[in-house]
N, C-alpha and C. Protein backbone atom coordinates (compact mmCIF):
# COMPACT_ATOMS: atom_id res chain seq x y z
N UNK A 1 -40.04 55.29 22.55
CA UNK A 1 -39.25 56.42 22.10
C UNK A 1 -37.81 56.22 22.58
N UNK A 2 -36.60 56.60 21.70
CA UNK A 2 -36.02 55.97 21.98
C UNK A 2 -34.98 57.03 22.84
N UNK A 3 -33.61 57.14 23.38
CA UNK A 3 -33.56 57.95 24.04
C UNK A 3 -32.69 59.08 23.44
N UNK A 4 -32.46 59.47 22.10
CA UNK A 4 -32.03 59.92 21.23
C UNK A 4 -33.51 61.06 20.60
N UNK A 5 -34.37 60.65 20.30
CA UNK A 5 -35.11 60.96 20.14
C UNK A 5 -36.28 61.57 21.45
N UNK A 6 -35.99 61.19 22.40
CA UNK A 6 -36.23 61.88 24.09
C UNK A 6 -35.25 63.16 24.06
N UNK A 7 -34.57 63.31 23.65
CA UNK A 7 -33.85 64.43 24.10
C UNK A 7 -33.86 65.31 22.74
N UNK A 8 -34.33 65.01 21.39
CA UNK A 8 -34.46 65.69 20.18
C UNK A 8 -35.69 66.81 20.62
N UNK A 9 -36.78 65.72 21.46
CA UNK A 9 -38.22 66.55 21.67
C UNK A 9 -37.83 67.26 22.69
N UNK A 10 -37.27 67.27 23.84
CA UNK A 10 -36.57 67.68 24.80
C UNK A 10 -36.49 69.27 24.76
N UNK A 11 -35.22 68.90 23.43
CA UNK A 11 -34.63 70.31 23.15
C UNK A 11 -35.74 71.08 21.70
N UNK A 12 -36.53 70.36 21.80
CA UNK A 12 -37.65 71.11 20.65
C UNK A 12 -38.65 71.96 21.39
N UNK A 13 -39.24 70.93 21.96
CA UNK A 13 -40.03 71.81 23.61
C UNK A 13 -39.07 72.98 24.46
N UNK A 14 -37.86 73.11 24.77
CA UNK A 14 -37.12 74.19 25.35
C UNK A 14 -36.89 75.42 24.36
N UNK A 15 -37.33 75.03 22.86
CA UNK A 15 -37.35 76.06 21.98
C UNK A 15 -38.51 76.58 21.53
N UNK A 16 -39.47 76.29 22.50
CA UNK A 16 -41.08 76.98 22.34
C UNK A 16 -41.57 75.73 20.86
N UNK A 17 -41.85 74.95 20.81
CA UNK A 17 -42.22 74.16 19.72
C UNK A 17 -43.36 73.46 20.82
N UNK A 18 -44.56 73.93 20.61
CA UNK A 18 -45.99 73.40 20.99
C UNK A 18 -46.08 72.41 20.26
N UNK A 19 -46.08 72.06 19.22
CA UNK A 19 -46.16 70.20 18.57
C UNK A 19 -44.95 69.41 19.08
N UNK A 20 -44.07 69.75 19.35
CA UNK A 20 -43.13 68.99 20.29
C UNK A 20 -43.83 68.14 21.11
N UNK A 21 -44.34 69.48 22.29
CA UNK A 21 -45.46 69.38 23.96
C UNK A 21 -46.56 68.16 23.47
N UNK A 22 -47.01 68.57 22.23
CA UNK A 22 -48.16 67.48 21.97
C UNK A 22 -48.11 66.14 21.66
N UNK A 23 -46.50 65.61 21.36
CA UNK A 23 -46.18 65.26 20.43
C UNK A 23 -45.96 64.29 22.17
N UNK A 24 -44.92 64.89 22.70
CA UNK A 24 -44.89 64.18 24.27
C UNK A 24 -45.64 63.79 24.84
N UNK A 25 -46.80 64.21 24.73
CA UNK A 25 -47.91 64.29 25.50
C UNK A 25 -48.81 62.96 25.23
N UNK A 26 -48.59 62.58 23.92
CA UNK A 26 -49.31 61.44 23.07
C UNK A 26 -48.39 60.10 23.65
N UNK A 27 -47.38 60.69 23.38
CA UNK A 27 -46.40 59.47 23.37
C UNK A 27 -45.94 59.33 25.12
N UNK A 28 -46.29 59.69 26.32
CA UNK A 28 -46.08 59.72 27.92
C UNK A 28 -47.38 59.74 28.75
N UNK A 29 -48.57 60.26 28.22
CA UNK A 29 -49.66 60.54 28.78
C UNK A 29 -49.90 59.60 30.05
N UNK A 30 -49.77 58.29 28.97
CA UNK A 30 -50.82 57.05 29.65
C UNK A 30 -49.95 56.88 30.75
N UNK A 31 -48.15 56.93 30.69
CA UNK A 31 -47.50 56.57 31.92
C UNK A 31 -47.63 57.44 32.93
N UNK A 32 -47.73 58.39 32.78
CA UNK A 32 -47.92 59.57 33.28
C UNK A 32 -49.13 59.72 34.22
N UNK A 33 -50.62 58.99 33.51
CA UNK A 33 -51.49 59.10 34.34
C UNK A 33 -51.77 58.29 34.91
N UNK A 34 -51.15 56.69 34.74
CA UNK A 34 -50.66 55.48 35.41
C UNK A 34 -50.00 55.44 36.95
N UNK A 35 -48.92 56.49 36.72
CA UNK A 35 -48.33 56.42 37.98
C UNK A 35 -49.37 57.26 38.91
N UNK A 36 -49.88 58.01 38.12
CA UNK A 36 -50.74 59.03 39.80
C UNK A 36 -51.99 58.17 39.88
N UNK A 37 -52.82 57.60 38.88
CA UNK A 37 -53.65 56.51 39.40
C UNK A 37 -53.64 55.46 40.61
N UNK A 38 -52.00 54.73 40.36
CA UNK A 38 -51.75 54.22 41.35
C UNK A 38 -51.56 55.10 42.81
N UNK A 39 -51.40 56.08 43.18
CA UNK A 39 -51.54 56.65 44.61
C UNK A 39 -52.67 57.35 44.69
N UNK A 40 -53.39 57.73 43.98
CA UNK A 40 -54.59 58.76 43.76
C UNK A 40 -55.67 57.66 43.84
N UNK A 41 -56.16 56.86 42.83
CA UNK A 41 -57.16 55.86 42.99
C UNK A 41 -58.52 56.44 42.23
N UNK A 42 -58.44 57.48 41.36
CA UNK A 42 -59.21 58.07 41.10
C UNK A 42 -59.15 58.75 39.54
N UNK A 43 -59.87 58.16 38.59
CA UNK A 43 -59.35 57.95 37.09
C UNK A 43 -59.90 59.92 36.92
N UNK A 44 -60.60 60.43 37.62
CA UNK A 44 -61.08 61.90 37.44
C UNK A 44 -59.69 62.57 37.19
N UNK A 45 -59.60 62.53 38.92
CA UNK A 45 -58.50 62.96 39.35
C UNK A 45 -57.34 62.94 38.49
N UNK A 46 -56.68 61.77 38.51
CA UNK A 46 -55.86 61.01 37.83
C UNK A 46 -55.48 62.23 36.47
N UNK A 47 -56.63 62.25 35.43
CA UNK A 47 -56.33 63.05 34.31
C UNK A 47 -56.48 64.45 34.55
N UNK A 48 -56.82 64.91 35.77
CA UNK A 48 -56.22 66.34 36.04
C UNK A 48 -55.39 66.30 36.48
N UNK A 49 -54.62 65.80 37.37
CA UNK A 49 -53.42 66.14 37.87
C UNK A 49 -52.37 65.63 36.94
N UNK A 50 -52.69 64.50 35.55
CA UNK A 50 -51.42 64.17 34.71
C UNK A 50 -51.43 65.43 33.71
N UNK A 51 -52.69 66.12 33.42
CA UNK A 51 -52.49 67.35 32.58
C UNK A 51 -51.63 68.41 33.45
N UNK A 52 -51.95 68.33 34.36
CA UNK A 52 -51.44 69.23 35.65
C UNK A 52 -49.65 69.23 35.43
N UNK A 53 -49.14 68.14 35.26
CA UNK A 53 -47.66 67.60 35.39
C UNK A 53 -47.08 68.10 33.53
N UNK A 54 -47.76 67.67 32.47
CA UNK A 54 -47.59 68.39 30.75
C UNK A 54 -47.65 70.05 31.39
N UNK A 55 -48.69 71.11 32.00
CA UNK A 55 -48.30 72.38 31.84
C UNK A 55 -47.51 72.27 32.85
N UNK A 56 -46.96 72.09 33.94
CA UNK A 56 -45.76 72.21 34.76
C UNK A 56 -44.25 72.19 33.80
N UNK A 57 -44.66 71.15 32.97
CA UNK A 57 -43.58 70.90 32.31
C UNK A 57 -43.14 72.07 31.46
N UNK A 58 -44.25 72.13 30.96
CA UNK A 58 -44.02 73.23 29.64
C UNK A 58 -43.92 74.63 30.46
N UNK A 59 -44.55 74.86 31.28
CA UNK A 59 -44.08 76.11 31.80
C UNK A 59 -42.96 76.18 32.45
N UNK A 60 -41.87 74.70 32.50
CA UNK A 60 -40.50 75.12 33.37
C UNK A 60 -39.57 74.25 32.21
N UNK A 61 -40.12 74.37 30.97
CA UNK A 61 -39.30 74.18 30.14
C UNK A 61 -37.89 74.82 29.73
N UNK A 62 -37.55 75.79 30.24
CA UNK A 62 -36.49 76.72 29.53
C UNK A 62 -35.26 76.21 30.72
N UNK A 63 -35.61 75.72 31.97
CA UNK A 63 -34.62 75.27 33.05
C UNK A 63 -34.97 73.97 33.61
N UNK A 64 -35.14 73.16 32.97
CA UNK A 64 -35.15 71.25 32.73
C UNK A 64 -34.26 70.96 32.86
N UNK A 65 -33.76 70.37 34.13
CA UNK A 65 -32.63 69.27 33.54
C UNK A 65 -32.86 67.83 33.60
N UNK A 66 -32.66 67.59 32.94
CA UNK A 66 -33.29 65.85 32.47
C UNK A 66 -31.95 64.91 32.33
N UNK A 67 -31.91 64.56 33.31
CA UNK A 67 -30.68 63.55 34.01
C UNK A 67 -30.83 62.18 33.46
N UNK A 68 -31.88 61.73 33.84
CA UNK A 68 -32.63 60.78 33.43
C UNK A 68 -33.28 60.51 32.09
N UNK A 69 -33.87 59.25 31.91
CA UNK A 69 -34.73 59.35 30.57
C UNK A 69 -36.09 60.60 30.77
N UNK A 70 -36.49 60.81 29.61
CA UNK A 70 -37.27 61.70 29.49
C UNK A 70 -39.04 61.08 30.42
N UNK A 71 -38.82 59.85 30.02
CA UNK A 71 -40.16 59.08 30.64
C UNK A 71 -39.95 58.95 32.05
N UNK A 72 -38.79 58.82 32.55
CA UNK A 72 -39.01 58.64 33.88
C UNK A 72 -39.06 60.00 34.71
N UNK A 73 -38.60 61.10 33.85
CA UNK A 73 -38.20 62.42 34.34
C UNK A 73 -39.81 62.71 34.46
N UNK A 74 -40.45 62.62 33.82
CA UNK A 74 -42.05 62.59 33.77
C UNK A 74 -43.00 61.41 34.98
N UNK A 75 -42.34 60.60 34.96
CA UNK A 75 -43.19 59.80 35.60
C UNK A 75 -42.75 60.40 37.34
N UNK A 76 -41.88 60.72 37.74
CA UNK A 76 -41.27 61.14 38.94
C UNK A 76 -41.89 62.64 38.91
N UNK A 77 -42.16 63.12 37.96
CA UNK A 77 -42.87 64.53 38.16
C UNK A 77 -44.39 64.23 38.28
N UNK A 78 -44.85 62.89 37.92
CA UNK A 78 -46.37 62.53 38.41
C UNK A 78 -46.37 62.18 40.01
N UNK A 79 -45.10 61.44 40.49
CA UNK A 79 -45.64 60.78 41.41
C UNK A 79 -45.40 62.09 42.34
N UNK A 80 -44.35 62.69 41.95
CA UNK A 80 -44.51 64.61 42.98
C UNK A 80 -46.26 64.63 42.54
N UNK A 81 -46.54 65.27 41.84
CA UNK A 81 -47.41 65.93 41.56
C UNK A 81 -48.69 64.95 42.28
N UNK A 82 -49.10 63.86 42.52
CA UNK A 82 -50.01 63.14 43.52
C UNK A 82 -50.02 63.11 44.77
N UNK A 83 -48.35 63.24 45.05
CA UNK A 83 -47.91 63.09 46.47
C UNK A 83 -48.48 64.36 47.37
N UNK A 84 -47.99 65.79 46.42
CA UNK A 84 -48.31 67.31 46.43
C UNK A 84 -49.70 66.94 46.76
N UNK A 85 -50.33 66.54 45.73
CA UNK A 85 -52.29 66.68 46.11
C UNK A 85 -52.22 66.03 47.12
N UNK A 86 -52.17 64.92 47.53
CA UNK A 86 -52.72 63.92 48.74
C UNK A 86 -52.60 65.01 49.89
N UNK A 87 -51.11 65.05 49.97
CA UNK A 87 -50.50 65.99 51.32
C UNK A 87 -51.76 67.36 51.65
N UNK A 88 -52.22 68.29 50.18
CA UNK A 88 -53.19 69.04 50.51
C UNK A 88 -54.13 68.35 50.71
N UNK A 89 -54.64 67.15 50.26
CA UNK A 89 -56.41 66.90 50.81
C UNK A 89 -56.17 66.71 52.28
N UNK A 90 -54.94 65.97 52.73
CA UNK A 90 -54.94 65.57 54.56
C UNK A 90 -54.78 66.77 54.65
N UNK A 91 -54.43 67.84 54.62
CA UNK A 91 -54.19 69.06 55.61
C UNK A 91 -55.56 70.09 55.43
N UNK A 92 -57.01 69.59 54.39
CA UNK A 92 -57.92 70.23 54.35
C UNK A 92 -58.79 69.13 54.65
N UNK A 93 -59.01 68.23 55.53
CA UNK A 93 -59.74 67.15 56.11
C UNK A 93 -59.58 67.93 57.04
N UNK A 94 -61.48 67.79 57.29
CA UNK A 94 -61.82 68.09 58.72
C UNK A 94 -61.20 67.80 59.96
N UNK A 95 -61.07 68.52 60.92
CA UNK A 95 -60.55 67.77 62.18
C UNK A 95 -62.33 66.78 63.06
N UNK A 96 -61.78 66.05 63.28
CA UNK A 96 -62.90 65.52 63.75
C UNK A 96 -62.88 65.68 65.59
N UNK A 97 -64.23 66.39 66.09
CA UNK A 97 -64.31 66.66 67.33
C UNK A 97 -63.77 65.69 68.59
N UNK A 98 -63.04 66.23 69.30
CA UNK A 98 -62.89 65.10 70.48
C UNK A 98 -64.10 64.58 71.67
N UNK A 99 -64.54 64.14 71.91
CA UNK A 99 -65.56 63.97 73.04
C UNK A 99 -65.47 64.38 74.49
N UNK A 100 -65.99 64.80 75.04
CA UNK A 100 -65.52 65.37 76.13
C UNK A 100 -65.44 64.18 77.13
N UNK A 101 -64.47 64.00 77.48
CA UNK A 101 -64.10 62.76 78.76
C UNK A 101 -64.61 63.13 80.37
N UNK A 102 -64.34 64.49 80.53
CA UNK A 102 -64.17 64.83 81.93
C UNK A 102 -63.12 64.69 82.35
N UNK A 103 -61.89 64.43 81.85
CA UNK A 103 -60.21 64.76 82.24
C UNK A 103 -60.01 65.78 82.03
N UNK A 104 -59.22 66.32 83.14
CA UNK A 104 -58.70 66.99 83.45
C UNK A 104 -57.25 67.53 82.39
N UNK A 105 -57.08 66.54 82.28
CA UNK A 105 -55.61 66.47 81.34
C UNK A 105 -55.40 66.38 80.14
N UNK A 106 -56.96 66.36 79.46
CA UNK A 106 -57.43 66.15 77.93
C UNK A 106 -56.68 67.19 77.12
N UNK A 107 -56.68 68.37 77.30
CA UNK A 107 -56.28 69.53 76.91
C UNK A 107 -54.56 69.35 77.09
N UNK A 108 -53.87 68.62 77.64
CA UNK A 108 -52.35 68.22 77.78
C UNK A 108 -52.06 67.32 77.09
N UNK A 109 -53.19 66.69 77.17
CA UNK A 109 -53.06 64.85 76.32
C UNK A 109 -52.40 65.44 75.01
N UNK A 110 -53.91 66.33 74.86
CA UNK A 110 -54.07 66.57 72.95
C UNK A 110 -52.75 67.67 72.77
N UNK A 111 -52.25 68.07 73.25
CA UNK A 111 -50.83 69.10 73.36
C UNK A 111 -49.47 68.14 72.99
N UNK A 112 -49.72 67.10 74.08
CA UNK A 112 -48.29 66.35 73.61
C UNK A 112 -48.49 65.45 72.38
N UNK A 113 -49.77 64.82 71.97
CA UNK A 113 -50.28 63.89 70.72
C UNK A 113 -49.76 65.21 69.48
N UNK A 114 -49.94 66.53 69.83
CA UNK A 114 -49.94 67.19 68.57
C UNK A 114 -48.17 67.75 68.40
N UNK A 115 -47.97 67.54 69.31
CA UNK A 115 -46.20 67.74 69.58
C UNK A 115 -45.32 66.44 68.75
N UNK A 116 -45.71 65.48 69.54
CA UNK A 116 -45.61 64.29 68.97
C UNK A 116 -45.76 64.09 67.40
N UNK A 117 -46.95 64.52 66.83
CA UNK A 117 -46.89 64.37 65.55
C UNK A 117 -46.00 65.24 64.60
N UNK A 118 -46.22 66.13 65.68
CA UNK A 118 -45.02 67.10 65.00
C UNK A 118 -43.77 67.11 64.46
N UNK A 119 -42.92 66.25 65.82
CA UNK A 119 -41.51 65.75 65.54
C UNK A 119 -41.57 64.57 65.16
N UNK A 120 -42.30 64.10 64.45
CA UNK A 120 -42.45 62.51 64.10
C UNK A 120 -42.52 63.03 62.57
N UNK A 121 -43.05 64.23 62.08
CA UNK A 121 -43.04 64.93 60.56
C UNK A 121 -41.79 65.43 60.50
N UNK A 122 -41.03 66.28 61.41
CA UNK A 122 -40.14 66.53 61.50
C UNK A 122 -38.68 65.64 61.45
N UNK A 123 -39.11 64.41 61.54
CA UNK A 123 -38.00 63.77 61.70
C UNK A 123 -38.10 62.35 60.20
N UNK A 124 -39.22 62.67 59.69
CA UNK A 124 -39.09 62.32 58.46
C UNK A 124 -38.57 63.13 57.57
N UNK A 125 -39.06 64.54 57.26
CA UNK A 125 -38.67 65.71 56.80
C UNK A 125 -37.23 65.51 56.55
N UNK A 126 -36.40 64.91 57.70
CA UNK A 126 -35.00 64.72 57.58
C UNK A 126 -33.97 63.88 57.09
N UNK A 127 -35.10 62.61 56.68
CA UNK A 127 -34.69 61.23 55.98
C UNK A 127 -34.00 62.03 54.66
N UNK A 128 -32.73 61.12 54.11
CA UNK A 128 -32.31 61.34 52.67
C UNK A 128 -33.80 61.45 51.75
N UNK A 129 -33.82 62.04 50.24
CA UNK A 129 -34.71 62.02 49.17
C UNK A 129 -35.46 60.78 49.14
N UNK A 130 -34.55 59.55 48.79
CA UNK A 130 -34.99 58.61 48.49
C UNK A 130 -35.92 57.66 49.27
N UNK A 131 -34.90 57.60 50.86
CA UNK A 131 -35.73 56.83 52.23
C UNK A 131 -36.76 57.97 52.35
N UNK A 132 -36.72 58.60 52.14
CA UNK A 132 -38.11 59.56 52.43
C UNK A 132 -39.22 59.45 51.69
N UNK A 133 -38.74 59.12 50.42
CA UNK A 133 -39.99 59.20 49.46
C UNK A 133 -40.59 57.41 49.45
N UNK A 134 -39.72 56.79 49.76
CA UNK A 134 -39.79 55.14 49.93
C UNK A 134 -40.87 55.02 51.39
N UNK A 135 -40.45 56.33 52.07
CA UNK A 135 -41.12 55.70 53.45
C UNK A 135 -42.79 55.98 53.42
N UNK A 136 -42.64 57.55 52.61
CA UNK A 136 -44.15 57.68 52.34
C UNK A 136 -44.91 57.22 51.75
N UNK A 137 -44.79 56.62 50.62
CA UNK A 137 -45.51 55.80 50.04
C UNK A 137 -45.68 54.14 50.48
N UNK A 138 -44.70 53.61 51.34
CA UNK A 138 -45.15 52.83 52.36
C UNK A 138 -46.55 52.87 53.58
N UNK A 139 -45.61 53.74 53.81
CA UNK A 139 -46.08 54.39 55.31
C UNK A 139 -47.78 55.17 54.82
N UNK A 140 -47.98 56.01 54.06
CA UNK A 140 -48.64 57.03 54.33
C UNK A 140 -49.90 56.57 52.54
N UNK A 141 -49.14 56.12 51.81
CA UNK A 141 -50.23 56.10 50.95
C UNK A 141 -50.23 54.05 50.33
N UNK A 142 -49.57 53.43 51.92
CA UNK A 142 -49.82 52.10 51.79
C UNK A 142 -49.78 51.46 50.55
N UNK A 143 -48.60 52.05 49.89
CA UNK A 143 -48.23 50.81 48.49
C UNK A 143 -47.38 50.23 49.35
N UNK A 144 -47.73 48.77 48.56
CA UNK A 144 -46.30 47.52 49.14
C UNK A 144 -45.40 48.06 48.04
N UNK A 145 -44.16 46.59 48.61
CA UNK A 145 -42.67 47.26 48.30
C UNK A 145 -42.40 46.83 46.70
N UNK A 146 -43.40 46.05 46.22
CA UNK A 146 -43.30 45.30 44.82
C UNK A 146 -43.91 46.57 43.79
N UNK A 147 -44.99 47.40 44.70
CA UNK A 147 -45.64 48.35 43.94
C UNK A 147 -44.81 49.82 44.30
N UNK A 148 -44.32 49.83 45.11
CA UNK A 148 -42.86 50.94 45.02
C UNK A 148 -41.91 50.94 43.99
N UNK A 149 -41.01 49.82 44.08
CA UNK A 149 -40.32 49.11 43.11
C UNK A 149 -40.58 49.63 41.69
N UNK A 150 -42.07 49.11 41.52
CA UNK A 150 -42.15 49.12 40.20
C UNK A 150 -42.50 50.45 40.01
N UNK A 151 -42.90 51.69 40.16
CA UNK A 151 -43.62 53.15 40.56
C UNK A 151 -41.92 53.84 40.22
N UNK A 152 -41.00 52.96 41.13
CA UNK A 152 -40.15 54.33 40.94
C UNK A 152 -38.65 53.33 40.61
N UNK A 153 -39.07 52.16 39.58
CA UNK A 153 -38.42 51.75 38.76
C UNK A 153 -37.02 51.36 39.46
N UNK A 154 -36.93 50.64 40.64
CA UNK A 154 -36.30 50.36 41.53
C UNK A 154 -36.53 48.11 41.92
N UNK A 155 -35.60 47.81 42.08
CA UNK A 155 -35.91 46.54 42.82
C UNK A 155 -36.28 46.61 44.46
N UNK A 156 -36.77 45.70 44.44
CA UNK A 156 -37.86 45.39 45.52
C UNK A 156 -36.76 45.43 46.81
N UNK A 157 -35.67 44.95 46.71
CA UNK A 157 -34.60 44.37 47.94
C UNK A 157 -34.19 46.08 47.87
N UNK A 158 -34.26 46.97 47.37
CA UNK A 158 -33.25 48.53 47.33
C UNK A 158 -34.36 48.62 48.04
N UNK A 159 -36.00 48.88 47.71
CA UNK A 159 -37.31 49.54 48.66
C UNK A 159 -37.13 48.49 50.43
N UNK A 160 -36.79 47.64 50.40
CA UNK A 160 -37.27 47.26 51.27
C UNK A 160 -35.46 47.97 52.62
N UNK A 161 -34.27 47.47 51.50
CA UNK A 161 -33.29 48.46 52.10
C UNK A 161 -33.21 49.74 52.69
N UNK A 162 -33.63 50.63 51.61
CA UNK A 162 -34.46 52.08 51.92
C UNK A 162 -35.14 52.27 52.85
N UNK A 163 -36.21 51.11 53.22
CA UNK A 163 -37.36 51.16 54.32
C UNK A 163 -36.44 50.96 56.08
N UNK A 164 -35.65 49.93 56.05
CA UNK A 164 -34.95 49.41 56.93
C UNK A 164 -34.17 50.84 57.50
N UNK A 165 -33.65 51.18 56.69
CA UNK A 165 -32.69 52.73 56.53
C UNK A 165 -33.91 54.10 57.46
N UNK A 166 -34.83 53.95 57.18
CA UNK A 166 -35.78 55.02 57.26
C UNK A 166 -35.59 54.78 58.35
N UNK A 167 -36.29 53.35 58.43
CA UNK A 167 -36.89 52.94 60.09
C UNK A 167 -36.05 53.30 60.92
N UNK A 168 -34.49 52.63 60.86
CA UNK A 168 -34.08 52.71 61.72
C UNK A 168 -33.38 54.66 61.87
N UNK A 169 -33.22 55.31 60.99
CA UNK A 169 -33.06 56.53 61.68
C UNK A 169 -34.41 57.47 62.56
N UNK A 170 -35.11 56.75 61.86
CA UNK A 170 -36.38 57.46 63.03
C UNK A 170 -37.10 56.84 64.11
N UNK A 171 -35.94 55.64 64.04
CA UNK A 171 -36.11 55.21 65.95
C UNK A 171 -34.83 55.32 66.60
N UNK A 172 -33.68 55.82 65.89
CA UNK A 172 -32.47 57.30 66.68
C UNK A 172 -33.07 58.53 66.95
N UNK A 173 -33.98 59.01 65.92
CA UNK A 173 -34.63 60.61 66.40
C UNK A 173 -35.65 60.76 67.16
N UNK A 174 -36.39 59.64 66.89
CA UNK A 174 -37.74 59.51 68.12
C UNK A 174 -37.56 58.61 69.35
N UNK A 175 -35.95 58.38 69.54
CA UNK A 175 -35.87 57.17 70.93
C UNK A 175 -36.37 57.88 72.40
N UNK A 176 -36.24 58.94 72.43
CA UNK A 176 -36.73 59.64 73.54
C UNK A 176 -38.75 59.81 74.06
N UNK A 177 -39.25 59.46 72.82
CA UNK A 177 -40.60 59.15 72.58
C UNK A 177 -40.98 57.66 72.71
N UNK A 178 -40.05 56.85 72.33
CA UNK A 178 -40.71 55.53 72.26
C UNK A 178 -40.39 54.19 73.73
């Protein structure tokens, strides 16, 4: 599609035109459910959360701004929209019991480990958009930098720049920890 015709459907969909939506939907689907496959891992999943990203769309159709091509404006609203789920399944994973040691200090241990993780979220939280979103999908949902790259349509030497960038501001914010 070309990008003339990305922005014809664009502004057809912002004028309530449901064969527009469908019309996008045919023609972005597969990239769409491509990119959350790759962090998700799960072809179920995968096609609920890319339908998930078409009604997001259509329900925030009237205040879109589409900077970008229309496909990538979509494909960056998949890899939100996986990133969003993952983040809820870790924060509804069981905690798994500690064993009782007989320390004394167990109950301090697990105080500063949970402090610790704290400002270690906190101090990603603070990375620019980009080193942030580069670091998590490194870091947290273990794509390499060739499968970053290609995910968020970037060369490999910018992800691995980005990464360098991350690193080193969050061993300025965490030097007092490490």
């Amino acid at each position: 599609m070309s990008d003339q015709q990305a922005q014809e459907l664009l502004r057809r969909i912002q004028a309530d035109d449901q064969t527009a939506l469908k019309q996008l939907f045919r023609e972005c689907y597969r990239d769409v459910y491509g990119a959350i496959l790759r962090l998700v891992r799960d072809t179920a999943l995968s096609n609920d959360l890319a339908q998930n990203v078409f009604v997001r769309f259509w329900e925030k159709r009237q205040k879109l701004e589409v900077t970008s091509s229309l496909s990538a404006y979509l494909r960056r609203m998949a890899i939100n929209e996986a990133i969003a789920h993952l983040r809820k399944v870790k924060r509804l994973e069981p905690v798994e019991e500690v064993p009782e040691t007989g320390n004394a200090h167990t109950g301090e241990d697990t105080l500063i480990g949970m402090e610790l993780q704290d400002n270690i979220h906190q101090a990603i939280d603070t990375l620019p958009p980009k080193c942030k979103l580069i670091f998590k999908l490194s870091r947290f949902e273990e794509l390499s930098y060739r499968e970053i790259a290609e995910q968020l349509e970037l060369s490999v030497k910018t992800v691995e720049n980005q990464m360098g960038k991350a690193l080193r501001l969050l061993r300025e914010q965490l030097k007092e920890y490490l």
